[in-house]
PDB file of N, CA and C in Angstrom:
ATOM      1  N   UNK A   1      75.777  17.090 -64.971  1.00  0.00           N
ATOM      2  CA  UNK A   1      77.107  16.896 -64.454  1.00  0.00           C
ATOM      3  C   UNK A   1      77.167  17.177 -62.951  1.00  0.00           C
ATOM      4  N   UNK A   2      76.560  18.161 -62.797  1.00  0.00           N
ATOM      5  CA  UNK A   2      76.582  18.835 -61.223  1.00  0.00           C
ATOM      6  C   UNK A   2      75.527  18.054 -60.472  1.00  0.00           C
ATOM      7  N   UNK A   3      74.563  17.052 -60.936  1.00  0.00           N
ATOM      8  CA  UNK A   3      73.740  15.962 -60.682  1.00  0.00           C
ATOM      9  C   UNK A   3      74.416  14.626 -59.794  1.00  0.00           C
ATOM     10  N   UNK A   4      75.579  14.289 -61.264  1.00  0.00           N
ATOM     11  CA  UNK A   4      76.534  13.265 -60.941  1.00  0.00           C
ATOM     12  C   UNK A   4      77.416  13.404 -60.062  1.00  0.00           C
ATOM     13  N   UNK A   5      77.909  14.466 -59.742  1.00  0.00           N
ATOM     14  CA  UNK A   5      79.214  14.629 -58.778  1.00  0.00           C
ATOM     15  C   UNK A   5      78.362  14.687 -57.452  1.00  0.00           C
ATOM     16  N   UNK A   6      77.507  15.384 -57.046  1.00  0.00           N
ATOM     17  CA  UNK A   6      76.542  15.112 -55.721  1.00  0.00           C
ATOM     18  C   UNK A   6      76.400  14.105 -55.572  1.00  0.00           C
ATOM     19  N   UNK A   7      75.982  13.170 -56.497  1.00  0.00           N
ATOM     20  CA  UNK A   7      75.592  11.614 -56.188  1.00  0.00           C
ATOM     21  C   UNK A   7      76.773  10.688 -55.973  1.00  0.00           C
ATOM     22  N   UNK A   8      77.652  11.036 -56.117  1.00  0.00           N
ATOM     23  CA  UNK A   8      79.333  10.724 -56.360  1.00  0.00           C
ATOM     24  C   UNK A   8      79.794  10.703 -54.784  1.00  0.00           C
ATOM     25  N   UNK A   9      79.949  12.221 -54.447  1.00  0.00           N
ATOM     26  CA  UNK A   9      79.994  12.214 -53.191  1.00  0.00           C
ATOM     27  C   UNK A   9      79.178  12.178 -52.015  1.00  0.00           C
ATOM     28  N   UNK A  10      77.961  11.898 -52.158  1.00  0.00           N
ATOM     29  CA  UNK A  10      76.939  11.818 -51.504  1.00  0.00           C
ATOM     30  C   UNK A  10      77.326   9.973 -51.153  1.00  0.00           C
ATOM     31  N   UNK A  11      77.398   9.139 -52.233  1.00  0.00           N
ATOM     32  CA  UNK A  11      77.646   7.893 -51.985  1.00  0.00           C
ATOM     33  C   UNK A  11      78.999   7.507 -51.135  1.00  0.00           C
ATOM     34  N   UNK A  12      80.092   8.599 -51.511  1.00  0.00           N
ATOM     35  CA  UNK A  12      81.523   8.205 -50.924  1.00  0.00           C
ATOM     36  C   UNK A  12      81.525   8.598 -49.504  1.00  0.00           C
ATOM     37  N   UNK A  13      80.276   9.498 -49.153  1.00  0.00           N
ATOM     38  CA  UNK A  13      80.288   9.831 -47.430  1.00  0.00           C
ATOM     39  C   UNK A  13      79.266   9.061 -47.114  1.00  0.00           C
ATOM     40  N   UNK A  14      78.326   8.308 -47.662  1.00  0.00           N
ATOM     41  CA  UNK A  14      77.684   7.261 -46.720  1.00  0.00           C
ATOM     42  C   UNK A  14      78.497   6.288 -46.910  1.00  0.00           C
ATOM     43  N   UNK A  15      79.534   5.510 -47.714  1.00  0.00           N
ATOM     44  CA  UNK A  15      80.364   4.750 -47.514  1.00  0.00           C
ATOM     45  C   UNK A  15      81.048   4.770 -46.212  1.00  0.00           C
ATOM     46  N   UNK A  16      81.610   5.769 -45.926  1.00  0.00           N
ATOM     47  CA  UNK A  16      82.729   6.186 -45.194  1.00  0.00           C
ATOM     48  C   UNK A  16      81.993   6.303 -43.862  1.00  0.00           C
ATOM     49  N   UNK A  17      80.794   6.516 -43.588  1.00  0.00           N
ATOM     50  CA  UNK A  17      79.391   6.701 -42.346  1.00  0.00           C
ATOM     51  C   UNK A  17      79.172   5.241 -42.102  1.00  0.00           C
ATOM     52  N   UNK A  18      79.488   4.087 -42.832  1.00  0.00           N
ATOM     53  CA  UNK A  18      78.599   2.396 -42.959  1.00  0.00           C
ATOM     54  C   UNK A  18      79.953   2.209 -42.546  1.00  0.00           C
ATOM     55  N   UNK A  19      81.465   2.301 -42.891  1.00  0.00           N
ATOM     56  CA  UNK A  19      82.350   1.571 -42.387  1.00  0.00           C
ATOM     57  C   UNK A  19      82.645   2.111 -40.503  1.00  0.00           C
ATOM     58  N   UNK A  20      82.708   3.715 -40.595  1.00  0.00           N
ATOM     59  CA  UNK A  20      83.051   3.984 -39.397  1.00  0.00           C
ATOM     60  C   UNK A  20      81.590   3.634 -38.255  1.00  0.00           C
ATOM     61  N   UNK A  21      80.641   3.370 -38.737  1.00  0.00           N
ATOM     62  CA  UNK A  21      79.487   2.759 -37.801  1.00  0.00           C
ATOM     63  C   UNK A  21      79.828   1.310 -37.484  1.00  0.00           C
ATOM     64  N   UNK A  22      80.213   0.784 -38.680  1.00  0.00           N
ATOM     65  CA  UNK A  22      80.194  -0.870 -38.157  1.00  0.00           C
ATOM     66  C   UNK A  22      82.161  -0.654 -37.330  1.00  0.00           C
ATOM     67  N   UNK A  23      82.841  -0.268 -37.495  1.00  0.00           N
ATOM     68  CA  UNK A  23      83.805   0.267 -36.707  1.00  0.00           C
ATOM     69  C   UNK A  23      83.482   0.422 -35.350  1.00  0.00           C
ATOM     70  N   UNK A  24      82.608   1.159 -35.154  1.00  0.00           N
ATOM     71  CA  UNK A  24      82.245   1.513 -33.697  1.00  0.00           C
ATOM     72  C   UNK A  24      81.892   0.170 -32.945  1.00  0.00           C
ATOM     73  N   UNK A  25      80.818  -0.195 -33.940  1.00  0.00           N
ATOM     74  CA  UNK A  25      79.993  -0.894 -33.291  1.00  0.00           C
ATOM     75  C   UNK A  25      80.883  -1.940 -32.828  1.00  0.00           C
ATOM     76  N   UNK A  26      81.557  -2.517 -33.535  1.00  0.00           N
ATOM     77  CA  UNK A  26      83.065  -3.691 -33.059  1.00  0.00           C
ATOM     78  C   UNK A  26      83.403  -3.604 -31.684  1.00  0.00           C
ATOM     79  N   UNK A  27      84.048  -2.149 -31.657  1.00  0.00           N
ATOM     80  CA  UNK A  27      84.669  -1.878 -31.187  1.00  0.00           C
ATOM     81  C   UNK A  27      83.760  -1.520 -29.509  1.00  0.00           C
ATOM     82  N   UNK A  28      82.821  -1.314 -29.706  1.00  0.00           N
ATOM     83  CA  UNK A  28      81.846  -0.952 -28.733  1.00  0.00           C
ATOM     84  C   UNK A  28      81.959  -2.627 -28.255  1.00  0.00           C
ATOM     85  N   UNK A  29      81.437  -3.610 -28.814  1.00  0.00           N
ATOM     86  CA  UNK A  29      81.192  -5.146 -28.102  1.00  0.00           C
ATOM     87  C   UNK A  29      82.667  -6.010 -27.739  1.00  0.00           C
ATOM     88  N   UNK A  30      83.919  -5.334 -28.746  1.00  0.00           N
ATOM     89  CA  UNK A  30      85.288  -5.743 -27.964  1.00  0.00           C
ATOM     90  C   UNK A  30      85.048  -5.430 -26.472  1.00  0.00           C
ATOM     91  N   UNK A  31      84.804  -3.952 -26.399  1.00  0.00           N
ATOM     92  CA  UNK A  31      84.864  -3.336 -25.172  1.00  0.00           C
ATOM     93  C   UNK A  31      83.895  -4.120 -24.122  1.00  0.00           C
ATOM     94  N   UNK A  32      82.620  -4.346 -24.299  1.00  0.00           N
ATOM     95  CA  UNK A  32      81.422  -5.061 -23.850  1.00  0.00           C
ATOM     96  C   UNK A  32      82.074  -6.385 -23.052  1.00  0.00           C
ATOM     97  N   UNK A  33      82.632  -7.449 -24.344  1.00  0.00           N
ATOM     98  CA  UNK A  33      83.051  -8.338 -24.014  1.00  0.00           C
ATOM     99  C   UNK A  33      84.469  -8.728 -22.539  1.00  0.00           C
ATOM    100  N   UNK A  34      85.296  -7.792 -22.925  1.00  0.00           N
ATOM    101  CA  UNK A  34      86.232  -7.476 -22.126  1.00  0.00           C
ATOM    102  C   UNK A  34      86.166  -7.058 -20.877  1.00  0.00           C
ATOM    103  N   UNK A  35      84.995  -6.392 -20.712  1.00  0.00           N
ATOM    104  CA  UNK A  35      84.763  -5.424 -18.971  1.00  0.00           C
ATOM    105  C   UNK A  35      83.882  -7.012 -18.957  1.00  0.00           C
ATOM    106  N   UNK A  36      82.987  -8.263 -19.533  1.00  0.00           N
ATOM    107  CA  UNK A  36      82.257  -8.906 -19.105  1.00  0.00           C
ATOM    108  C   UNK A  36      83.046 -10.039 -18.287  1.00  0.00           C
ATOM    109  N   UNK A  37      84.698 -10.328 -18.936  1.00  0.00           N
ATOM    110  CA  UNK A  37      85.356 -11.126 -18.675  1.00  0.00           C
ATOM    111  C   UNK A  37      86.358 -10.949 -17.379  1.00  0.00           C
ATOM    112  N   UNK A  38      86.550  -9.607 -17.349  1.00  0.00           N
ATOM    113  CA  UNK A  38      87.351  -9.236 -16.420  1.00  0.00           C
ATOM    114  C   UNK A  38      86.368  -9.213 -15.010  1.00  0.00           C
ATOM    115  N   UNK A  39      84.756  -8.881 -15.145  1.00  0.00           N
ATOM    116  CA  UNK A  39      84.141  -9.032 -14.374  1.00  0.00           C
ATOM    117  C   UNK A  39      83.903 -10.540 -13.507  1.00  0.00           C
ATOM    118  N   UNK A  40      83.789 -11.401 -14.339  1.00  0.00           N
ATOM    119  CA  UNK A  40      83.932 -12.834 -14.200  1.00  0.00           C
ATOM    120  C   UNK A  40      84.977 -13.276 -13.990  1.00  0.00           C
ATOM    121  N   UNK A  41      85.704 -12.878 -14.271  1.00  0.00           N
ATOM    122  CA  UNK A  41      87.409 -12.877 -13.429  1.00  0.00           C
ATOM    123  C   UNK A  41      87.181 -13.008 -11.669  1.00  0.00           C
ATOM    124  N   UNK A  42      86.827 -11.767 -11.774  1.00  0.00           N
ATOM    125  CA  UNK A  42      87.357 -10.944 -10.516  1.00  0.00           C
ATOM    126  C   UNK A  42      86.255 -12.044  -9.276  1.00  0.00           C
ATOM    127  N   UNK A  43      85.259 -12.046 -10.114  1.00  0.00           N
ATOM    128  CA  UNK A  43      84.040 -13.235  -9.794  1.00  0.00           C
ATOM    129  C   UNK A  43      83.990 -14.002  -9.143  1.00  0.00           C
ATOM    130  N   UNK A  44      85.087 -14.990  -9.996  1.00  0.00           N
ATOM    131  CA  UNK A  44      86.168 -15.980  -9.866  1.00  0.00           C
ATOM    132  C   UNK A  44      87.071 -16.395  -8.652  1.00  0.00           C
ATOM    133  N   UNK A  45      87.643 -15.329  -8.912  1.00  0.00           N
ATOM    134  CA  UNK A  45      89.012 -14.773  -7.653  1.00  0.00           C
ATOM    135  C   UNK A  45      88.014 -14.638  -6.176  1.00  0.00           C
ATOM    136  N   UNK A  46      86.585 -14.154  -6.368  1.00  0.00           N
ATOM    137  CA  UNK A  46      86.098 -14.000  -5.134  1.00  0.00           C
ATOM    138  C   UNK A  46      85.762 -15.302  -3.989  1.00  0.00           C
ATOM    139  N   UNK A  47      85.041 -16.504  -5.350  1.00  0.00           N
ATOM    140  CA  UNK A  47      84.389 -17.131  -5.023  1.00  0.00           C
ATOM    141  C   UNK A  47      85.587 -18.421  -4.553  1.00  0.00           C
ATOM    142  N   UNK A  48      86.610 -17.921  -5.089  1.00  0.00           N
ATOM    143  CA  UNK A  48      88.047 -18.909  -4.823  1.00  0.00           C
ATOM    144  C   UNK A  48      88.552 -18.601  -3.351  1.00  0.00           C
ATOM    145  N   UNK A  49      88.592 -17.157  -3.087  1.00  0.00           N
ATOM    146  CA  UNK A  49      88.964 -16.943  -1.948  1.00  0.00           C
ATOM    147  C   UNK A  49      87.755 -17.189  -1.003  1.00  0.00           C
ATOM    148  N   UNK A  50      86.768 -17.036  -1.176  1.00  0.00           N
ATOM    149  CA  UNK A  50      85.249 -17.568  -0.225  1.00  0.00           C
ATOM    150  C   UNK A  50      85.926 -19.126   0.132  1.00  0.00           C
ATOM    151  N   UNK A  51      86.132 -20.271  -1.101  1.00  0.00           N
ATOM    152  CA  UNK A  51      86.124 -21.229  -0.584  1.00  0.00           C
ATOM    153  C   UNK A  51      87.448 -21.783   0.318  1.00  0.00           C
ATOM    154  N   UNK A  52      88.717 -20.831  -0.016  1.00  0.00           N
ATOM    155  CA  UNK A  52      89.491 -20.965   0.966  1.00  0.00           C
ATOM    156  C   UNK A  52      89.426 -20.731   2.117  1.00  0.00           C
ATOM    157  N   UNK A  53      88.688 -19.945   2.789  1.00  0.00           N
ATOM    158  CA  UNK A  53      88.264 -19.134   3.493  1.00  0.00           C
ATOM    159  C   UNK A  53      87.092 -20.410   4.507  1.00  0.00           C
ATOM    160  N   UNK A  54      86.426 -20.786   4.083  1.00  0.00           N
ATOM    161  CA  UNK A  54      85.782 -21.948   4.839  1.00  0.00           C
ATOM    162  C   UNK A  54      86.195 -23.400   4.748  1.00  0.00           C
ATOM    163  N   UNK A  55      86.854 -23.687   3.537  1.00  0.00           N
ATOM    164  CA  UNK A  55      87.814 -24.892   4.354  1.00  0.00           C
ATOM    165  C   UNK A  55      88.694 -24.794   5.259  1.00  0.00           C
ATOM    166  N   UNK A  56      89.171 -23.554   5.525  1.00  0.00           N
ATOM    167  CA  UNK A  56      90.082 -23.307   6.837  1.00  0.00           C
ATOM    168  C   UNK A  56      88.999 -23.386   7.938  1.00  0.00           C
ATOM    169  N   UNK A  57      88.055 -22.646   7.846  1.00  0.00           N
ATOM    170  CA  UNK A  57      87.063 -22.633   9.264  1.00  0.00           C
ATOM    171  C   UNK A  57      86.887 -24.077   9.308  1.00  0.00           C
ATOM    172  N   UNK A  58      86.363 -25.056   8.127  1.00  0.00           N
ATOM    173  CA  UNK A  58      86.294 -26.178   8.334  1.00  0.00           C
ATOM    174  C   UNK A  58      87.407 -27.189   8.869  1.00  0.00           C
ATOM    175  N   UNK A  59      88.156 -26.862   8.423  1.00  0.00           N
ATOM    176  CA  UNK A  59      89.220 -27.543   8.950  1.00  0.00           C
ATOM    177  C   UNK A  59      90.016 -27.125  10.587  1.00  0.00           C
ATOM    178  N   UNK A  60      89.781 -26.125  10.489  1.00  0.00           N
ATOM    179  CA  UNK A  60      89.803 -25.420  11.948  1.00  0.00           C
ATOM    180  C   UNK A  60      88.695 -25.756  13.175  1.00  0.00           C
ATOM    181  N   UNK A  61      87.755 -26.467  13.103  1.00  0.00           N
ATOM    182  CA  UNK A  61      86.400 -26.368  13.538  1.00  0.00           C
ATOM    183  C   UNK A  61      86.473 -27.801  14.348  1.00  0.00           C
ATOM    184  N   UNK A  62      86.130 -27.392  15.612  1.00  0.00           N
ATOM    185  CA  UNK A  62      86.511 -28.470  16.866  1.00  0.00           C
ATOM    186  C   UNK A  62      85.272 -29.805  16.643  1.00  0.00           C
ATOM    187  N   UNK A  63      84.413 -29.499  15.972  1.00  0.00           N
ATOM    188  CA  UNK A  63      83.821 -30.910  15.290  1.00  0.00           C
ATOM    189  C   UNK A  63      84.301 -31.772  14.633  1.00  0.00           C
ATOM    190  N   UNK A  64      85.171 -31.363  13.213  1.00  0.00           N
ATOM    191  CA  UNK A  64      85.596 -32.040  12.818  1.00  0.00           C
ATOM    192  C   UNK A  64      86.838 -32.680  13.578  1.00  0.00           C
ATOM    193  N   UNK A  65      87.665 -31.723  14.012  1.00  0.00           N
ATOM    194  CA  UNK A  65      88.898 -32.135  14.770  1.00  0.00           C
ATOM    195  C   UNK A  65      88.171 -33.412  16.011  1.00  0.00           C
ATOM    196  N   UNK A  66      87.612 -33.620  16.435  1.00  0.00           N
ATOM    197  CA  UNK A  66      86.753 -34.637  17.706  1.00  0.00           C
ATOM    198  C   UNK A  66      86.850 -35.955  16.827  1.00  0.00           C
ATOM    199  N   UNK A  67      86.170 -35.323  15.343  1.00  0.00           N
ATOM    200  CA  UNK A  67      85.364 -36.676  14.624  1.00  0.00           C
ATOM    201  C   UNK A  67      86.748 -37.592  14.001  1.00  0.00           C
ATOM    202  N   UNK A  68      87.820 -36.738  13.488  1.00  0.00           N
ATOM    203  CA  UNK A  68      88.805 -37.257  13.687  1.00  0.00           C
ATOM    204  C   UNK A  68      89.570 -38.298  14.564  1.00  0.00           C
ATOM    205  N   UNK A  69      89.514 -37.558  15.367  1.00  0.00           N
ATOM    206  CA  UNK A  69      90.320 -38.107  16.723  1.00  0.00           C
ATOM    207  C   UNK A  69      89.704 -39.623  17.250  1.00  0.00           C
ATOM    208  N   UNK A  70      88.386 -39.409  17.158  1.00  0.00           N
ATOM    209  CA  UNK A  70      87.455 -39.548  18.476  1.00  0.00           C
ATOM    210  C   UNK A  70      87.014 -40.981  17.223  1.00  0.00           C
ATOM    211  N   UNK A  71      87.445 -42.836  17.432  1.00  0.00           N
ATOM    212  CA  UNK A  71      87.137 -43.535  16.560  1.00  0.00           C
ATOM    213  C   UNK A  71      85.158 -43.584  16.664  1.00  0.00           C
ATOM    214  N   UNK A  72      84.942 -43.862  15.645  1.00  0.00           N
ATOM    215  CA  UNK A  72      83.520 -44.407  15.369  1.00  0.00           C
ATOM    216  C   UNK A  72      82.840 -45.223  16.315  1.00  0.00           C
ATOM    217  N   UNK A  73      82.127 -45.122  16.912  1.00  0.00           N
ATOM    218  CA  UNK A  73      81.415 -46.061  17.567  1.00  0.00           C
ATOM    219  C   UNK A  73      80.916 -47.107  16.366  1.00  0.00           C
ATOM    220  N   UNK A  74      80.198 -46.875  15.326  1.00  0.00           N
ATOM    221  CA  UNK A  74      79.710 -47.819  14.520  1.00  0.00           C
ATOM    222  C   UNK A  74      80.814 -48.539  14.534  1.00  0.00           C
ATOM    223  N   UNK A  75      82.099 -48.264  13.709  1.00  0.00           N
ATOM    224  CA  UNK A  75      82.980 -49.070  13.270  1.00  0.00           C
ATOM    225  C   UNK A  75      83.872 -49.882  14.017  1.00  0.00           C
ATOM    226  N   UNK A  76      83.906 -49.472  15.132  1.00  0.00           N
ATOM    227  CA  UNK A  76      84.281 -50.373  16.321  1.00  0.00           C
ATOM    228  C   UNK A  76      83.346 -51.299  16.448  1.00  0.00           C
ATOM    229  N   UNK A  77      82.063 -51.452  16.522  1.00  0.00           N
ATOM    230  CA  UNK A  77      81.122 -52.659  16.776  1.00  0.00           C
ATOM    231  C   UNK A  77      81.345 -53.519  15.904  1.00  0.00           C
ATOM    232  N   UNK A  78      81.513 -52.688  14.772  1.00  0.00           N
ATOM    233  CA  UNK A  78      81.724 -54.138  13.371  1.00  0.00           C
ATOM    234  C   UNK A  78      82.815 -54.950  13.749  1.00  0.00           C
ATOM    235  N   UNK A  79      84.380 -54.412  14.139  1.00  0.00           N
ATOM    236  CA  UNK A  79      85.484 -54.822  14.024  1.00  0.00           C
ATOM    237  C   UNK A  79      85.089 -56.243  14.569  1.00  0.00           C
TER     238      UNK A  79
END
């Protein structure tokens, strides 16, 4: 009897050890996933403001402003 009840509760606390492990573990790769996304976010936001950031220089940039202005020599010969 005193055999069975050890084995009784011996089984109901590794039960209770297999759910709160795979618990963790969830909960550990929610977490994983979440700092991975917010990282790639922020990533994001960087590489967005990088490219704003040089289409203004580009667009600001006395080369292009010339090439604008200034017609084609090629395309004048064709006309």
């Amino acid at each position: 009897m005193l055999f069975l009840l050890t084995a009784i509760l011996t089984g109901i606390v590794a039960v209770v050890l297999v759910k709160h492990a795979k618990r963790s573990t969830w909960q550990q790769n929610a977490t994983a996933l979440s700092g991975g996304a917010h990282v790639g976010a922020s990533a994001f936001g960087t590489l967005q403001s990088n490219l704003r950031v040089q289409a203004s220089q580009l667009a600001a940039s006395l080369e292009l402003q010339r090439a604008v202005i200034t017609p084609d020599e090629i395309l004048i010969s064709k006309l």
